[in-house]
N, C-alpha and C. Protein backbone atom coordinates (compact mmCIF):
# COMPACT_ATOMS: atom_id res chain seq x y z
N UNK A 1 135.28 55.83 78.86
CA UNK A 1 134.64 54.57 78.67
C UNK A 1 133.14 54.80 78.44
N UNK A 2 132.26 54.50 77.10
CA UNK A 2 131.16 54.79 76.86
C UNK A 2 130.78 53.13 77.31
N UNK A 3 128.80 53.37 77.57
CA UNK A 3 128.52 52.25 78.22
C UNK A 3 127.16 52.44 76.32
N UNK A 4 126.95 51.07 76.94
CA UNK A 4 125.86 51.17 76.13
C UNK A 4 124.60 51.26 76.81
N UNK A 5 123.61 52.33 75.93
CA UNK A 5 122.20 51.84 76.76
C UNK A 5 121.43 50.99 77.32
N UNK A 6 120.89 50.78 78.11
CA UNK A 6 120.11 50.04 78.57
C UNK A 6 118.63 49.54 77.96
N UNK A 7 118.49 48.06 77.58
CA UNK A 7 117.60 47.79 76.66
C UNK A 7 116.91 46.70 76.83
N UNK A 8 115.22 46.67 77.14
CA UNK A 8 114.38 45.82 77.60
C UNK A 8 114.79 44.69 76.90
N UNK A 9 114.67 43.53 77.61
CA UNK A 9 115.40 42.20 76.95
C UNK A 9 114.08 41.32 76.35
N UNK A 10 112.55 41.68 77.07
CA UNK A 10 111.25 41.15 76.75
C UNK A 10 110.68 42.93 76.84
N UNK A 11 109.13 42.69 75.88
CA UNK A 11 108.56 43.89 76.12
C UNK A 11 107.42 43.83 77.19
N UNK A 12 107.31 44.93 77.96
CA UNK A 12 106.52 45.11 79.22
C UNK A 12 105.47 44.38 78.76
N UNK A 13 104.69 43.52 79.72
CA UNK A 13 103.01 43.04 80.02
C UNK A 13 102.31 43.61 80.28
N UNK A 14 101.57 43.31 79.41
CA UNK A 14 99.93 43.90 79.42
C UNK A 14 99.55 43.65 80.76
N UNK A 15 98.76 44.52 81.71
CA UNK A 15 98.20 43.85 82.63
C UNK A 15 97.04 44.72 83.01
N UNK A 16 95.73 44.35 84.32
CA UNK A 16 94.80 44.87 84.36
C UNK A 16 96.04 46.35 85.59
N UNK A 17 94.72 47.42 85.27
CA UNK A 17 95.42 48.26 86.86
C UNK A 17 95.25 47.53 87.82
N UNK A 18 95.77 48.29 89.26
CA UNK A 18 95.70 47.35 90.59
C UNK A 18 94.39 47.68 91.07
N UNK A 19 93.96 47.02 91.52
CA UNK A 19 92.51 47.28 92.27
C UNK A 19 92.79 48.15 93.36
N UNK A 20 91.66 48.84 93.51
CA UNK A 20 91.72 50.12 94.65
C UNK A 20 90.55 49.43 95.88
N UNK A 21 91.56 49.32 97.26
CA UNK A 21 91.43 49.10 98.05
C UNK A 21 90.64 50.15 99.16
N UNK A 22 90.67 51.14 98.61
CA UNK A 22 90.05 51.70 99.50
C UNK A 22 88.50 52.36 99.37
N UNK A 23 87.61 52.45 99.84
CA UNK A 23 86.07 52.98 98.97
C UNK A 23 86.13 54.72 98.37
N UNK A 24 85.67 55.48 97.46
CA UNK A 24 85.71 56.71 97.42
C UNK A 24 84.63 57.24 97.73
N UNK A 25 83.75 56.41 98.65
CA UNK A 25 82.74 57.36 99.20
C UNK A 25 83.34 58.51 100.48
N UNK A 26 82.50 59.42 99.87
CA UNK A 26 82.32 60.55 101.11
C UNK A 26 81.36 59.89 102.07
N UNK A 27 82.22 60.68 103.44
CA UNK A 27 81.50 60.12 104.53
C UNK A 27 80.96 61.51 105.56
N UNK A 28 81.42 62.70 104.95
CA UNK A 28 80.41 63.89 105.37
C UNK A 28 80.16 64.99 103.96
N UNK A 29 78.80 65.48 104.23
CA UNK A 29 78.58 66.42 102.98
C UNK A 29 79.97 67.32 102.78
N UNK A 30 80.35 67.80 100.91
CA UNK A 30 80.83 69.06 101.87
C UNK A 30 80.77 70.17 101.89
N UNK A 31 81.02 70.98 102.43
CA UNK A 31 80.25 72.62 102.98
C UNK A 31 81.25 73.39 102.45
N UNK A 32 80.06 74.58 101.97
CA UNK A 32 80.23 75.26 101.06
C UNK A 32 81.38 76.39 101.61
N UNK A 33 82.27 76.66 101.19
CA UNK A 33 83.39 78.07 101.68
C UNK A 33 83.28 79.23 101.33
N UNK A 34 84.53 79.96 101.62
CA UNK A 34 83.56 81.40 101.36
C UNK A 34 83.79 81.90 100.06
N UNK A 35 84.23 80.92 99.28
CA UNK A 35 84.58 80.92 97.78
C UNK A 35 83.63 80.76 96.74
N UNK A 36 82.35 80.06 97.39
CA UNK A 36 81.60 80.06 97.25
C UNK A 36 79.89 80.46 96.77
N UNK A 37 80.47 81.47 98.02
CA UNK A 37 79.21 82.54 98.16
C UNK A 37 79.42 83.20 97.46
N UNK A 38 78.35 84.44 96.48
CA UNK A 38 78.28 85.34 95.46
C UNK A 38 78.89 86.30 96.41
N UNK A 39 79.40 87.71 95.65
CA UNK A 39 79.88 88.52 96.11
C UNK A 39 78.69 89.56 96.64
N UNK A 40 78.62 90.41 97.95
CA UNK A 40 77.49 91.48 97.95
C UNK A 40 77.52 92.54 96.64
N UNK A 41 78.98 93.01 95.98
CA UNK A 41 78.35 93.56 94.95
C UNK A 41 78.38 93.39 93.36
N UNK A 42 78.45 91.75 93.48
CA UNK A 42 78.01 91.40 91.80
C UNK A 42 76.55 90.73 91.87
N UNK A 43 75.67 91.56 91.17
CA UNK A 43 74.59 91.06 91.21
C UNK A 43 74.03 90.02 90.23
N UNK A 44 75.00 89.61 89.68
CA UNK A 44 75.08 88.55 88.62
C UNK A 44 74.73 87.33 89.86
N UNK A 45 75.15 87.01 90.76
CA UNK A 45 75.20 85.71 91.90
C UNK A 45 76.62 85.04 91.27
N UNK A 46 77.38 85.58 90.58
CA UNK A 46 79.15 84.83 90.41
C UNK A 46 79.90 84.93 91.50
N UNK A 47 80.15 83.62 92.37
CA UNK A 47 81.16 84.17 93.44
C UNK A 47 82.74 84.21 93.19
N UNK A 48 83.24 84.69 93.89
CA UNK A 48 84.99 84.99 94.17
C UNK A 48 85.58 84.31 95.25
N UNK A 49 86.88 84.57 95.26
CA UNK A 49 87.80 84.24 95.96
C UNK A 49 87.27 85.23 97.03
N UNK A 50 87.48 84.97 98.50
CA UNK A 50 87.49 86.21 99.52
C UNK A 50 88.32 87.31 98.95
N UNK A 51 89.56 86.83 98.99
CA UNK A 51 90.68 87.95 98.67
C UNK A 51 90.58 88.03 96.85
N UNK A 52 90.06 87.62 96.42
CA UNK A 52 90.25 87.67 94.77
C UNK A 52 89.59 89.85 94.48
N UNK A 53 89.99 89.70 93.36
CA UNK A 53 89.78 91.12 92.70
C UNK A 53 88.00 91.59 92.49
N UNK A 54 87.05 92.37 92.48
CA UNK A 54 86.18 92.67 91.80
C UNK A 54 85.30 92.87 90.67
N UNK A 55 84.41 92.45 90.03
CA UNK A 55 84.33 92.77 89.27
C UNK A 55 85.13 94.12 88.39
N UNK A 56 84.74 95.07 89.20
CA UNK A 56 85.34 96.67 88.42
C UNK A 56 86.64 96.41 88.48
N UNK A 57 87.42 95.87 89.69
CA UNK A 57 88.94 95.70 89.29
C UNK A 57 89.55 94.69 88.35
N UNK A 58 88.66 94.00 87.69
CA UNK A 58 89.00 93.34 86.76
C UNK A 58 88.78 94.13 85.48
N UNK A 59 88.11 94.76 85.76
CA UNK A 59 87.70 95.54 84.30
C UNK A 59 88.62 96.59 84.08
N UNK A 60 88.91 97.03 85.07
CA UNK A 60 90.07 98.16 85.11
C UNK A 60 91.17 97.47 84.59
N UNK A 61 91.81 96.39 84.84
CA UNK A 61 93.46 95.91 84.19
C UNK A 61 93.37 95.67 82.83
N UNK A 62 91.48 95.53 82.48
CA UNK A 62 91.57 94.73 81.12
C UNK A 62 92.26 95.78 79.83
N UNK A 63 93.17 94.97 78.91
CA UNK A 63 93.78 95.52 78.12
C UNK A 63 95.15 96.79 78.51
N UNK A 64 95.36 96.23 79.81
CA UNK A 64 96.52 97.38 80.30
C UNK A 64 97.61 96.53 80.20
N UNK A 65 98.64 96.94 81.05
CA UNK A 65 100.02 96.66 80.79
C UNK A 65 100.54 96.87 81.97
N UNK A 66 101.70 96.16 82.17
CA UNK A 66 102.58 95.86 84.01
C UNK A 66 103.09 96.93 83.99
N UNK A 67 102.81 97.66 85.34
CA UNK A 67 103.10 99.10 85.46
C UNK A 67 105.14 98.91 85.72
N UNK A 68 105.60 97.41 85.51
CA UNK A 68 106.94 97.77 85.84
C UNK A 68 107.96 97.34 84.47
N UNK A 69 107.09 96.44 84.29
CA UNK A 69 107.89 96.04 82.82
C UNK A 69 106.88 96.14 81.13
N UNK A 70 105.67 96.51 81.80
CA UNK A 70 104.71 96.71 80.64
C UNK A 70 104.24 95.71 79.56
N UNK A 71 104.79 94.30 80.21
CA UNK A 71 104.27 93.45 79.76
C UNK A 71 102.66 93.51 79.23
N UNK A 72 101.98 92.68 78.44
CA UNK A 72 100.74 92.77 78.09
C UNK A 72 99.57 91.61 78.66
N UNK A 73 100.80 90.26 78.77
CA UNK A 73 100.59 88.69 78.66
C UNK A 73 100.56 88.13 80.38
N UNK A 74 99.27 88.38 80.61
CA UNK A 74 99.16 87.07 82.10
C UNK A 74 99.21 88.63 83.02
N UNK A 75 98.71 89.32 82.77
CA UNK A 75 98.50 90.64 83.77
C UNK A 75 97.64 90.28 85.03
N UNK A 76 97.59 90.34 85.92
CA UNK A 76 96.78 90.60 87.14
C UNK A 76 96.12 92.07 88.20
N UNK A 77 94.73 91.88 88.79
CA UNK A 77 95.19 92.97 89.42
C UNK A 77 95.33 92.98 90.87
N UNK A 78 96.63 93.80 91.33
CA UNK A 78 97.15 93.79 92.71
C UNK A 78 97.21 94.68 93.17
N UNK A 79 96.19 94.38 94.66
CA UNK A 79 96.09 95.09 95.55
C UNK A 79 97.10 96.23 96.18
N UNK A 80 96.84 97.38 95.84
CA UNK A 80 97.53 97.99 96.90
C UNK A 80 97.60 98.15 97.98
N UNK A 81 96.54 98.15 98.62
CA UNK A 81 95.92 98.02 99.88
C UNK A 81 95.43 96.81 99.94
N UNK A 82 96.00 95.40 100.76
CA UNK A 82 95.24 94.44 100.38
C UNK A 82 93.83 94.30 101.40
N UNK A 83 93.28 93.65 101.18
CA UNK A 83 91.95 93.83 102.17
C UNK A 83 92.06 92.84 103.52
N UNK A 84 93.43 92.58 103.73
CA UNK A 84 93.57 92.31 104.82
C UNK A 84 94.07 93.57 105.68
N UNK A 85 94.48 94.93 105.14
CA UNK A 85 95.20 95.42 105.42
C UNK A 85 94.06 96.74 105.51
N UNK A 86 93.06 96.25 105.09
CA UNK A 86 91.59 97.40 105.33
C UNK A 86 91.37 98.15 103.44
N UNK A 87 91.74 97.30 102.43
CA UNK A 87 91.26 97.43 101.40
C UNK A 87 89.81 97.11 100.76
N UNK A 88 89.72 97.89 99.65
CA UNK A 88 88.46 97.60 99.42
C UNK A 88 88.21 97.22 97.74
N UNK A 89 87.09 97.04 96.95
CA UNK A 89 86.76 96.72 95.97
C UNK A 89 86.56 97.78 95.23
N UNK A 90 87.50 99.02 95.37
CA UNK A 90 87.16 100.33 94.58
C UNK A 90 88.42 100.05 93.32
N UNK A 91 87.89 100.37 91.89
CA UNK A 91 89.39 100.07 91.41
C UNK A 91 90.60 100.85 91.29
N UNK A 92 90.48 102.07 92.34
CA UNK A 92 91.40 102.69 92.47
C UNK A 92 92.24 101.66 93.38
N UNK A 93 91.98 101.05 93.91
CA UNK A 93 93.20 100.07 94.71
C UNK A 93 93.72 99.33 94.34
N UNK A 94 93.64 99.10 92.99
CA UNK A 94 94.35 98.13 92.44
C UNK A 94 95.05 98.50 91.30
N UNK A 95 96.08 97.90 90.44
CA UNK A 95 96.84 98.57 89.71
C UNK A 95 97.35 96.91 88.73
N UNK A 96 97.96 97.12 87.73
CA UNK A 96 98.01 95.91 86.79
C UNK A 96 99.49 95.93 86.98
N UNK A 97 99.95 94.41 87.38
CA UNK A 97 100.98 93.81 87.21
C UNK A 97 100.59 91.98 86.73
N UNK A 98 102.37 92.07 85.62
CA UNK A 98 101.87 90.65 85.44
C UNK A 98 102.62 89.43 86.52
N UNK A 99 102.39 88.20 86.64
CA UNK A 99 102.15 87.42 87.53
C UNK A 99 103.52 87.20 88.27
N UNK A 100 104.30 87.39 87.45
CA UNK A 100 106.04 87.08 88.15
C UNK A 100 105.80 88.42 88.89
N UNK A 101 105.77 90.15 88.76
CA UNK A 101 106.16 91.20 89.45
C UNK A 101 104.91 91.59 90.57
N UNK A 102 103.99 90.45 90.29
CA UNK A 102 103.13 91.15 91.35
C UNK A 102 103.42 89.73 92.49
N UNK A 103 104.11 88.62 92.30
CA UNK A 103 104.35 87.73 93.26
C UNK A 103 105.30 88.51 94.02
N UNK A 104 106.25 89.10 93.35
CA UNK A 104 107.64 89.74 93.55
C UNK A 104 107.39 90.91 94.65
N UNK A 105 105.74 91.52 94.85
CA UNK A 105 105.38 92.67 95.70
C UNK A 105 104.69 92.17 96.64
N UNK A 106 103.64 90.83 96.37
CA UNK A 106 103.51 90.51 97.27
C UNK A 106 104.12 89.60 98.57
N UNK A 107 105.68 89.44 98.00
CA UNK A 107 106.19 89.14 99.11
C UNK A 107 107.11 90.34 99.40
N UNK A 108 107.09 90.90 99.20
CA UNK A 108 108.01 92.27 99.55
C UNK A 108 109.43 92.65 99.26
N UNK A 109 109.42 91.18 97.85
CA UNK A 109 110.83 91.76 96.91
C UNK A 109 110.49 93.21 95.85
N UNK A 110 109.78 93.53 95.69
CA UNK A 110 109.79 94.53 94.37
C UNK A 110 109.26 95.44 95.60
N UNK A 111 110.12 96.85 95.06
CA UNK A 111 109.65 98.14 95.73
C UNK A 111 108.65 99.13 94.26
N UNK A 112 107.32 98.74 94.75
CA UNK A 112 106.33 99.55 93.78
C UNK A 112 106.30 100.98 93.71
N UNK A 113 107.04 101.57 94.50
CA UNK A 113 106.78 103.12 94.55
C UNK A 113 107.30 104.02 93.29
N UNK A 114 108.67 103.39 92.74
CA UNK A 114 109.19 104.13 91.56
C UNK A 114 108.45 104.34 90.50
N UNK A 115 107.61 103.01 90.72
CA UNK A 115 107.12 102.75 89.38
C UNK A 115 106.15 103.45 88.91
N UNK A 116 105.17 103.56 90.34
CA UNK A 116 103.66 104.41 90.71
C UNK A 116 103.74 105.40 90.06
N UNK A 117 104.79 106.15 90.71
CA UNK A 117 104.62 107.77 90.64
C UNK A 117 105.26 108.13 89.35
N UNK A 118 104.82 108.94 88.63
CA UNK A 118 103.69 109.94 89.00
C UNK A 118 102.35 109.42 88.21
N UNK A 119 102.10 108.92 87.56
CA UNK A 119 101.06 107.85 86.29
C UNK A 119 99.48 107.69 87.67
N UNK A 120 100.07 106.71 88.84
CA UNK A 120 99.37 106.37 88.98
C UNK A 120 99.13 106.67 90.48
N UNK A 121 98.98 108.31 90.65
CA UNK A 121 98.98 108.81 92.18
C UNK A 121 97.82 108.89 92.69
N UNK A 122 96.51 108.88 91.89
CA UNK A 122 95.27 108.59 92.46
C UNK A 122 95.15 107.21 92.86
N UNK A 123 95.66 106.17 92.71
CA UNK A 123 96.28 104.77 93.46
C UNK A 123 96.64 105.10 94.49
N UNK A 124 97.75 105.67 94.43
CA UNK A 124 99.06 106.02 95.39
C UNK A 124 97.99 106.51 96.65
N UNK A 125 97.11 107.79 96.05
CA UNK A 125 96.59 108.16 97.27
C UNK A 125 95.44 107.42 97.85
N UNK A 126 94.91 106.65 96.66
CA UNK A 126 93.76 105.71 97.38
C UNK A 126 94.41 104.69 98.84
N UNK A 127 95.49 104.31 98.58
CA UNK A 127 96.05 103.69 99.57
C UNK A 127 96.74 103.99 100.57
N UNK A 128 97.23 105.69 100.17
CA UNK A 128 97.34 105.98 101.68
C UNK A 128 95.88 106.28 102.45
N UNK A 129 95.12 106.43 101.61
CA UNK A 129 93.84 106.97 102.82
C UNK A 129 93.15 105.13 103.81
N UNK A 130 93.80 104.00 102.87
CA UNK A 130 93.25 103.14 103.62
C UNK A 130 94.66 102.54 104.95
N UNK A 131 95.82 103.04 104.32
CA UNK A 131 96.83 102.71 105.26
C UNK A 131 97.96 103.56 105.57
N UNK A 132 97.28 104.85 105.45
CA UNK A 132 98.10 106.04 106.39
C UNK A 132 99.45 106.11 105.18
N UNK A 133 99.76 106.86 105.76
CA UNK A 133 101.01 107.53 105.06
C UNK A 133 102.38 106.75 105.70
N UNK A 134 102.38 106.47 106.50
CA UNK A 134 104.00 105.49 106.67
C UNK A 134 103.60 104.38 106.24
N UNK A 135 101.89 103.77 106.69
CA UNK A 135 101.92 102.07 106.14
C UNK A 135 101.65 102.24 104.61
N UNK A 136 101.25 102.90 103.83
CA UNK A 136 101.71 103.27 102.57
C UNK A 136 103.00 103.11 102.27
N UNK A 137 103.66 103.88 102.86
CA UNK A 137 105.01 103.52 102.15
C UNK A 137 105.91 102.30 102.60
N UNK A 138 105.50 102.08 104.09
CA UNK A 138 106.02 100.23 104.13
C UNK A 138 105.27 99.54 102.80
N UNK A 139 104.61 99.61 102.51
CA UNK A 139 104.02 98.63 101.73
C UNK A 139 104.51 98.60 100.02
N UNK A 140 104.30 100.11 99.68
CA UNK A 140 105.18 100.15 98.27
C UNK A 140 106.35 100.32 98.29
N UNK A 141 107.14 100.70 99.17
CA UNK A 141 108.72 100.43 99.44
C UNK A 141 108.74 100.01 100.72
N UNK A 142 109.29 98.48 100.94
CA UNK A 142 109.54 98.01 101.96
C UNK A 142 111.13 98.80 102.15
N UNK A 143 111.93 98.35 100.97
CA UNK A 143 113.45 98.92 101.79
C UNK A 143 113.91 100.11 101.30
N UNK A 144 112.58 101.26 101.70
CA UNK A 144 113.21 102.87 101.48
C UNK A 144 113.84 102.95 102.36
N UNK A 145 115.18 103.65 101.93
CA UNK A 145 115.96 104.53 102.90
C UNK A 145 115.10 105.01 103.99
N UNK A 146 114.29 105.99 104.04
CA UNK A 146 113.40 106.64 105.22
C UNK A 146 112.72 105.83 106.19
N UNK A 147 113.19 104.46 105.84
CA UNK A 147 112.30 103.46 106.88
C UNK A 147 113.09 102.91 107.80
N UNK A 148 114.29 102.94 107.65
CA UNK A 148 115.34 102.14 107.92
C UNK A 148 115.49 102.70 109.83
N UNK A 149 115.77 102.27 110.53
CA UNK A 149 116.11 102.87 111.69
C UNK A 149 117.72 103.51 112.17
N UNK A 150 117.42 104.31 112.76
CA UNK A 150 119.08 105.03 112.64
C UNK A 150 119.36 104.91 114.09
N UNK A 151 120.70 104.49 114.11
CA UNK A 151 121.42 104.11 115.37
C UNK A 151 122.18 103.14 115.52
């Protein structure tokens, strides 16, 4: 049983918008975050994200390719060491993935280690020196075999 569409019987009225009831004044200044502030080492005064990339680590991805699928399009660069984790703004800590495979690491679906080695072991080692050699490898392989507990 087909129906027939449904079809305005008058056409919609013109009308004014609804009046806004409520005021859009601010009622405290607002203060500046830390998104804000210039970075200590761009001396340009351009600020960043806290956690955002560096100047030099931006310069480093430019014109590279996703170290897993080699994409070209919407690349980022991601922390190996993130700087919550005692990283720093050197661009050895960072490495180019594009935006789907580096979401994919930073929640700890994609295991980065296959991909690393051997291309990109001055990475590899920049990040073990900021997170040791087992938190290194929790971090680029969350589910290696060697991590797993036995018993």
């Amino acid at each position: 049983m087909r129906r027939k569409p449904l079809r305005r019987s008058k056409p919609l009225r013109r009308s004014r918008p609804p009046a806004r009831r409520t005021p859009l004044s601010r009622t405290a200044p607002l203060r500046p975050g830390p998104w804000r502030t210039p970075a200590r080492d761009e001396q340009d005064g351009a600020g960043r994200a806290p956690f955002g990339a560096s100047a030099a680590q931006r310069e480093k991805i430019v014109g590279g390719a996703c170290v897993v699928c080699l994409q070209t399009k919407g690349i980022t660069p991601a922390h190996l060491a993130p700087r919550s984790l005692g990283g720093c703004d050197d661009p050895a800590c960072v490495v180019a993935l594009c935006w789907m495979h580096h979401r994919a690491y930073d929640t700890g679906r994609l295991e980065l280690l296959p991909y690393l080695e051997p291309r990109w072991r001055p990475e590899i080692a920049h990040a073990v020196q900021h997170l040791g050699l087992i938190g290194a490898l929790r971090r680029l392989a969350p589910n290696h075999h060697s991590l797993r507990e036995v018993g």
